[in-house]
C-alpha atoms as a PDB file:
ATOM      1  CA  UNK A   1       0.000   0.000   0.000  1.00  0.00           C
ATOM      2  CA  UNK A   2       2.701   2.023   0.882  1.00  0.00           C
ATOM      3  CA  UNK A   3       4.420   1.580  -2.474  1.00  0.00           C
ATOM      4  CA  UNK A   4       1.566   2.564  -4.421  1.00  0.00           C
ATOM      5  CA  UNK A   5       1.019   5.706  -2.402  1.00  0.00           C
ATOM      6  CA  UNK A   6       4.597   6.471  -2.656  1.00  0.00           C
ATOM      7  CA  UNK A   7       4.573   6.181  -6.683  1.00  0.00           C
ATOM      8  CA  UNK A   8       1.441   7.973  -6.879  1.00  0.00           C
ATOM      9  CA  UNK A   9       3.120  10.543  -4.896  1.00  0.00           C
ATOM     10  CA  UNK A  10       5.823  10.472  -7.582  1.00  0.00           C
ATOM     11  CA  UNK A  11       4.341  10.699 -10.702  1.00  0.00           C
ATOM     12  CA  UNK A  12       1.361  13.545  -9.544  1.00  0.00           C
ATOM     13  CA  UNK A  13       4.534  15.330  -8.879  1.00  0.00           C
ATOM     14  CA  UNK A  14       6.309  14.553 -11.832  1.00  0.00           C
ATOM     15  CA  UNK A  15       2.974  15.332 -14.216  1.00  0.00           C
ATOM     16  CA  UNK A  16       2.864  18.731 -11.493  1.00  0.00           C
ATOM     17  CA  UNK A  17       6.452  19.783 -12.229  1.00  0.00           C
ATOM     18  CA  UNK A  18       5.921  19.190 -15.716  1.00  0.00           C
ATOM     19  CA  UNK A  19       2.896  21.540 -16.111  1.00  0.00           C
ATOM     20  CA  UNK A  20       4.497  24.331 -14.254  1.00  0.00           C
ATOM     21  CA  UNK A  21       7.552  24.086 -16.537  1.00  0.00           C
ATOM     22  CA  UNK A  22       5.295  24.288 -19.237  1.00  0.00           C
ATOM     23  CA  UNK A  23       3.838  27.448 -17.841  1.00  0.00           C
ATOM     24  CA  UNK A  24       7.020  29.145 -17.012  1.00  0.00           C
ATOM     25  CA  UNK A  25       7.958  27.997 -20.403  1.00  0.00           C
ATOM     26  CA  UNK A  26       5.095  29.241 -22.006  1.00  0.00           C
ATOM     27  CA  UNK A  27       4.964  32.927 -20.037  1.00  0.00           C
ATOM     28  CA  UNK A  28       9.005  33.839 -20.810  1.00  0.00           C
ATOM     29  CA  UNK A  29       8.308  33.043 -24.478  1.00  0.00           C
ATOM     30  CA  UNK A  30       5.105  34.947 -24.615  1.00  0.00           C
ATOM     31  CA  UNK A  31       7.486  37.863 -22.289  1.00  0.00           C
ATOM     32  CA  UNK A  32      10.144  37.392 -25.066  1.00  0.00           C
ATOM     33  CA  UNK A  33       7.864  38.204 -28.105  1.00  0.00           C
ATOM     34  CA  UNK A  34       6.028  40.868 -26.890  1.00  0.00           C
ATOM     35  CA  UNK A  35       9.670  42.393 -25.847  1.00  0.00           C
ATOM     36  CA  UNK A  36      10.522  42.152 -29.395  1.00  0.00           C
ATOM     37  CA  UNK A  37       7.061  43.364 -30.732  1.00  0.00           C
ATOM     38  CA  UNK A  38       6.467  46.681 -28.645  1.00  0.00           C
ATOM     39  CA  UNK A  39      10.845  47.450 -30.114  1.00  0.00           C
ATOM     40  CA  UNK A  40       9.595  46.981 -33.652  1.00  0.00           C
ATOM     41  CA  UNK A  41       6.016  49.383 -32.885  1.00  0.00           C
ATOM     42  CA  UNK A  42       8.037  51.750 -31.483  1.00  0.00           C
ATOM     43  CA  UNK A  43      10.385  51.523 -34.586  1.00  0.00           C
ATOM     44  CA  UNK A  44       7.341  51.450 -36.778  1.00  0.00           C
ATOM     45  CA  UNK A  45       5.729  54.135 -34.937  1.00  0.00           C
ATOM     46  CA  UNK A  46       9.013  56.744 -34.897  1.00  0.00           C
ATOM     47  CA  UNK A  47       9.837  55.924 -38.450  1.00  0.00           C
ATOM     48  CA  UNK A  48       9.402  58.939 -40.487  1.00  0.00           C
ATOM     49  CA  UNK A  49       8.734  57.153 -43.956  1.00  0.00           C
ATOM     50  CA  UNK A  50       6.435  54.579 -44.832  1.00  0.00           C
ATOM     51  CA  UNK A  51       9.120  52.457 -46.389  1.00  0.00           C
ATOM     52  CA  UNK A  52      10.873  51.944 -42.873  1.00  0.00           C
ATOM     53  CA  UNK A  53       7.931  51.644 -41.317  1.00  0.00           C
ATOM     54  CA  UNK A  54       6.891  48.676 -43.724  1.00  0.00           C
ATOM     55  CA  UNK A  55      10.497  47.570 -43.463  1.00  0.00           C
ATOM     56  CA  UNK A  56      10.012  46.836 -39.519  1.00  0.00           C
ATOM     57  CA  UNK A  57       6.387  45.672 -39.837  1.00  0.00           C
ATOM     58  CA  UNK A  58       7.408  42.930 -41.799  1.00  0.00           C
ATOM     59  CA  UNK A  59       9.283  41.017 -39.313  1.00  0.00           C
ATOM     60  CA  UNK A  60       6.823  42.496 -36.792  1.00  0.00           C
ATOM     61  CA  UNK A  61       4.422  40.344 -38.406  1.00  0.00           C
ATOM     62  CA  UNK A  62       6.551  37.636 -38.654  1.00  0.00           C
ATOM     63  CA  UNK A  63       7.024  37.691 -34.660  1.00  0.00           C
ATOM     64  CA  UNK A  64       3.113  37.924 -33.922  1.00  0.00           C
ATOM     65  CA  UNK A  65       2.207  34.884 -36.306  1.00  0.00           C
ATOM     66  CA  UNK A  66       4.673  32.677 -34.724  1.00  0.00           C
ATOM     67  CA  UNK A  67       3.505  34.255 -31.003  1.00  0.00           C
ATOM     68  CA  UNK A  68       0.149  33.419 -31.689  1.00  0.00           C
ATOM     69  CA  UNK A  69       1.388  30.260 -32.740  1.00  0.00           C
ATOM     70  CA  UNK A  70       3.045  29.225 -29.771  1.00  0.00           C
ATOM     71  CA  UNK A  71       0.517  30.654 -27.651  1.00  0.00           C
ATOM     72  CA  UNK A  72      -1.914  28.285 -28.755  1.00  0.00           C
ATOM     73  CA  UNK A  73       0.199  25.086 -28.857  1.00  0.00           C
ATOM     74  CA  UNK A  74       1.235  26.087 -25.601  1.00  0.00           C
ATOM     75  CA  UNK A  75      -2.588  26.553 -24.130  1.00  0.00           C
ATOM     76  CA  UNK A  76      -2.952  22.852 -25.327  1.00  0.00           C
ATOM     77  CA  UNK A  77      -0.220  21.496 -23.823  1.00  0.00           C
ATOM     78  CA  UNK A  78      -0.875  22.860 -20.436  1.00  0.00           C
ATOM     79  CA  UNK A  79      -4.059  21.902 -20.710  1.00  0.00           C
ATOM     80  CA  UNK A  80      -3.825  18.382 -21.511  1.00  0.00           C
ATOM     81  CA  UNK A  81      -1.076  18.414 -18.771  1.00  0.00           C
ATOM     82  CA  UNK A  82      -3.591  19.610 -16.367  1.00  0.00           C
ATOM     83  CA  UNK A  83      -5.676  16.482 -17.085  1.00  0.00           C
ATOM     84  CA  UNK A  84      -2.627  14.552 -16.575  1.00  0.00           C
ATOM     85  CA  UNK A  85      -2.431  15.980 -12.824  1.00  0.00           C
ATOM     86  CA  UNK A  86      -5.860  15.436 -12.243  1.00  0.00           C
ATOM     87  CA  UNK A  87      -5.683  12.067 -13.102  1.00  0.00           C
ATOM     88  CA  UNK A  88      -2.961  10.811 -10.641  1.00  0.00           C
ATOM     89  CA  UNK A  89      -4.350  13.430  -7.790  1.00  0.00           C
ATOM     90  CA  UNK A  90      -7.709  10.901  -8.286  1.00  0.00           C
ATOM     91  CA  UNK A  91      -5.423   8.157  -7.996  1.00  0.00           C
ATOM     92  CA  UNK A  92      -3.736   9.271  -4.742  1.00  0.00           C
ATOM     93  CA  UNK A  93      -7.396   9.932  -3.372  1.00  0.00           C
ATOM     94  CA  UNK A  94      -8.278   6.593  -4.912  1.00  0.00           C
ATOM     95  CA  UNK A  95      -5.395   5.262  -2.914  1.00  0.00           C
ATOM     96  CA  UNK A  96      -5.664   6.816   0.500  1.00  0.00           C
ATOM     97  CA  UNK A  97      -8.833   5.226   0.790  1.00  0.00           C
ATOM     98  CA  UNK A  98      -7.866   2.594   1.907  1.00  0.00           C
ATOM     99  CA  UNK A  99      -6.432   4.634   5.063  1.00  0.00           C
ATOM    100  CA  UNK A 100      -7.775   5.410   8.139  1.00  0.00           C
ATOM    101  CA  UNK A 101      -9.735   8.554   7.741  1.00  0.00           C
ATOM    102  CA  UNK A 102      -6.793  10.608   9.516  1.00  0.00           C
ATOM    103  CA  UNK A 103      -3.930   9.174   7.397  1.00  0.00           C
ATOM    104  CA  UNK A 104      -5.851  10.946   4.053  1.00  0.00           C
ATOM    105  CA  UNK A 105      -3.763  13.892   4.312  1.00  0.00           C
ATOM    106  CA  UNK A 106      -4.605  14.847   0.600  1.00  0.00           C
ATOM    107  CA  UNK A 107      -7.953  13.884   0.777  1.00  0.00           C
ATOM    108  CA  UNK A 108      -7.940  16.050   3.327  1.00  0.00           C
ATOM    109  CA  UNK A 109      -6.386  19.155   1.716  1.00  0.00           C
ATOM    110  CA  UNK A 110      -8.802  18.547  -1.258  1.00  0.00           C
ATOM    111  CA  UNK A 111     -11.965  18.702   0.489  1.00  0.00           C
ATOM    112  CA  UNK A 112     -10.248  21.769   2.064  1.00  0.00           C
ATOM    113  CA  UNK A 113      -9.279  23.626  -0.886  1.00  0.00           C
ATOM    114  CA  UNK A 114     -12.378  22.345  -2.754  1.00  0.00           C
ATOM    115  CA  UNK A 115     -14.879  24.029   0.486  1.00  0.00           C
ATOM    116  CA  UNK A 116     -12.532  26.718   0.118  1.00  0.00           C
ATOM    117  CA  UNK A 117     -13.040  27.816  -3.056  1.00  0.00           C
ATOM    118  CA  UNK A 118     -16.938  27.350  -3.501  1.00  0.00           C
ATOM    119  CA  UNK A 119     -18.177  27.755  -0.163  1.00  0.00           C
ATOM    120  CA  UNK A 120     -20.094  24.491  -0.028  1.00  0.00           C
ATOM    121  CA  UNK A 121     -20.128  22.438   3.368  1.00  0.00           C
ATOM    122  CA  UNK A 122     -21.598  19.339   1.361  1.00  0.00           C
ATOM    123  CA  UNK A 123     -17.784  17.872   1.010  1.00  0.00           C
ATOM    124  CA  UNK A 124     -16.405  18.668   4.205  1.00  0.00           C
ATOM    125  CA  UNK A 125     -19.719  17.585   6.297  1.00  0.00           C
ATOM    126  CA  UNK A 126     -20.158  14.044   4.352  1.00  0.00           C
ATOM    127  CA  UNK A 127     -16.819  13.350   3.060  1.00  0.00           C
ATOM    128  CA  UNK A 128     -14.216  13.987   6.454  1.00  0.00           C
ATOM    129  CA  UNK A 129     -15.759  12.167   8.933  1.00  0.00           C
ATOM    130  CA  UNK A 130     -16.655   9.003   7.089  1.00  0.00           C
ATOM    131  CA  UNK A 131     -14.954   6.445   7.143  1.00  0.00           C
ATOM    132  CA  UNK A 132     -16.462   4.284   4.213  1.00  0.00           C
ATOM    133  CA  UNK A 133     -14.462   5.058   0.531  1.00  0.00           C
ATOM    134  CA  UNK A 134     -15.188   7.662  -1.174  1.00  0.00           C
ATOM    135  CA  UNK A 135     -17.283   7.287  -4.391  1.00  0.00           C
ATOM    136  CA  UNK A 136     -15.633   7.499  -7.673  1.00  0.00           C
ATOM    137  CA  UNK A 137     -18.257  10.181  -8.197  1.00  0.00           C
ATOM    138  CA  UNK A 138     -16.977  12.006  -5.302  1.00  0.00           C
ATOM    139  CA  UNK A 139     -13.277  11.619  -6.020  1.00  0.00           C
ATOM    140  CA  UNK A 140     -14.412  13.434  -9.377  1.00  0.00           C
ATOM    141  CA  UNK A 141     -15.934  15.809  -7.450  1.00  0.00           C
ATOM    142  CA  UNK A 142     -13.305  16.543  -5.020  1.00  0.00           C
ATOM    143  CA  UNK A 143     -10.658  16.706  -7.608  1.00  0.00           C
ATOM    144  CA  UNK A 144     -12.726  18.532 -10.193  1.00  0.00           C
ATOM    145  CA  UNK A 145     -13.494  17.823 -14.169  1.00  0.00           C
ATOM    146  CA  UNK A 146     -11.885  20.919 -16.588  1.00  0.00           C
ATOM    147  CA  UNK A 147     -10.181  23.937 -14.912  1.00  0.00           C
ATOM    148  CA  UNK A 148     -10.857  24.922 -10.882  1.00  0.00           C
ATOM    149  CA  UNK A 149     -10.458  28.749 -10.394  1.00  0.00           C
ATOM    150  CA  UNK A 150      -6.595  28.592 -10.123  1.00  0.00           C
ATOM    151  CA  UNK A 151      -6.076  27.144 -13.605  1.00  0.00           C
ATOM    152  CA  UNK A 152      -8.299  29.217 -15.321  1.00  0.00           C
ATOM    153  CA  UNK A 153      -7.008  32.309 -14.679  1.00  0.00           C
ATOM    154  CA  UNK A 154      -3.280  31.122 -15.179  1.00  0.00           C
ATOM    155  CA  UNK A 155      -4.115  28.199 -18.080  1.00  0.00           C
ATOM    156  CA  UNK A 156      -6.601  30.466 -19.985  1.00  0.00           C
ATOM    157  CA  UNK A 157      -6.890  33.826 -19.002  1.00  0.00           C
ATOM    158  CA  UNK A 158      -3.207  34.840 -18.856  1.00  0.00           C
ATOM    159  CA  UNK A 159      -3.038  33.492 -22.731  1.00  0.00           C
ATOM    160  CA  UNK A 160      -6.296  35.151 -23.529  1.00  0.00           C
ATOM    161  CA  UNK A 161      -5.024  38.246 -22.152  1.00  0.00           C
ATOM    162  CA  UNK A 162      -1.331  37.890 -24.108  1.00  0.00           C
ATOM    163  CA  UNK A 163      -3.533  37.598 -27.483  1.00  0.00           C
ATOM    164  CA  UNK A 164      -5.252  40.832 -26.281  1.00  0.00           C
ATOM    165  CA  UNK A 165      -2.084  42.888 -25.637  1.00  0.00           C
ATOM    166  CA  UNK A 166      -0.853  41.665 -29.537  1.00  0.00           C
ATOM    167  CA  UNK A 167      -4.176  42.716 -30.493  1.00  0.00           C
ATOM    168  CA  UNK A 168      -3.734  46.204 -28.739  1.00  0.00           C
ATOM    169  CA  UNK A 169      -0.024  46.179 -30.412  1.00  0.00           C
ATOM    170  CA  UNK A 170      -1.224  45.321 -33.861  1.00  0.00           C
ATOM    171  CA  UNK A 171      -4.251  47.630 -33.393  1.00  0.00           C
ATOM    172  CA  UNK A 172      -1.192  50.720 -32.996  1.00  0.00           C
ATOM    173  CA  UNK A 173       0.672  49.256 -35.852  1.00  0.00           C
ATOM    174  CA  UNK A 174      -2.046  49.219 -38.235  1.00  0.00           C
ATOM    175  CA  UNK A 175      -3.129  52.400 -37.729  1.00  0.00           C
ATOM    176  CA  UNK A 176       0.721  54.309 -37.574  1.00  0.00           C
ATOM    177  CA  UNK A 177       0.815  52.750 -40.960  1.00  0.00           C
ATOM    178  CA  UNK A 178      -2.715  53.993 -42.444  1.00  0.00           C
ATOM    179  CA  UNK A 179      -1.828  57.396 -40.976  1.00  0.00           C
ATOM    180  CA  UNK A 180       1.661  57.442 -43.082  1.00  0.00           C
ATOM    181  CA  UNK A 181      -0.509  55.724 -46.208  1.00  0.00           C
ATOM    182  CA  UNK A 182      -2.901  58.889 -45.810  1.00  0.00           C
ATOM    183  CA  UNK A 183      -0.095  61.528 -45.237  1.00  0.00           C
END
């Protein structure tokens, strides 16, 4: 029993480290680009010709196709990796119940951080004092299908909001242009 807890332990930590490389990955490339993007508008935008200004848009555009590019193979890979950590924390839970009900430390924390988050007593009223398994129904539950409130707002919002801020930069490029088009 011990052995299975202990590689449970390993690989949820493994799949864990992996998906916050990913993310730290993800972020300095995204930091990177949009470093590189915001020189080039500023280039663009103090360029006194529309020849220069065309002459730095073109590898500006080059920089926010492949941005956007890794910005959504990124988002996929952290995602899928996120299933991959929910999957072995269910196993752990799956695993501690066999237990005594003061030994599941991180069925414990889960119920915690789960009545944390939304407020509900229905997990940590029926869940902590029982002794009897949980359900694979409540493991789900507990551990959460899709993103809880932490990975949204780092797995999809923070991307979301990178795309937005190369919108906002293209938006300022576009228009610097059109203005030396129209001069």
């Amino acid at each position: 029993m011990s052995d299975f807890l202990g590689n449970a332990i390993t690989h949820a930590g493994i799949q864990d480290n992996l998906l916050q490389s990913y993310r730290s990955l993800s972020l300095s490339l995204q930091s990177i680009f949009l470093g590189i993007g915001v020189f080039l508008l500023t280039r663009i935008v103090e360029s006194t010709t529309l020849f220069s200004s065309l002459l730095f848009a073109v590898p500006f555009i080059a920089i926010l196709v492949f941005a956007i590019y890794a910005n959504r193979k990124f988002t996929g890979v952290i995602l899928c990796r996120g299933q991959d950590v929910n999957f072995w924390h269910k196993q752990l839970i799956a695993i501690e119940q066999d237990c005594e009900v003061k030994n599941r430390f991180f069925t414990r924390f889960k119920v915690s951080q789960k009545h944390a988050r939304d407020g509900s007593p229905y997990l940590s009223e029926i869940v902590e004092p029982r002794e009897a398994p949980l359900t694979e129904a409540e493991i789900k539950q507990l551990v959460g299908e899709g993103l809880g409130h932490t990975r949204k707002v780092i797995d999809k919002y923070i991307p979301l909001s990178i795309l937005v801020v190369w919108g906002v930069v293209s938006f300022i490029v576009v228009i610097s242009i059109y203005t030396k088009v129209n001069n």
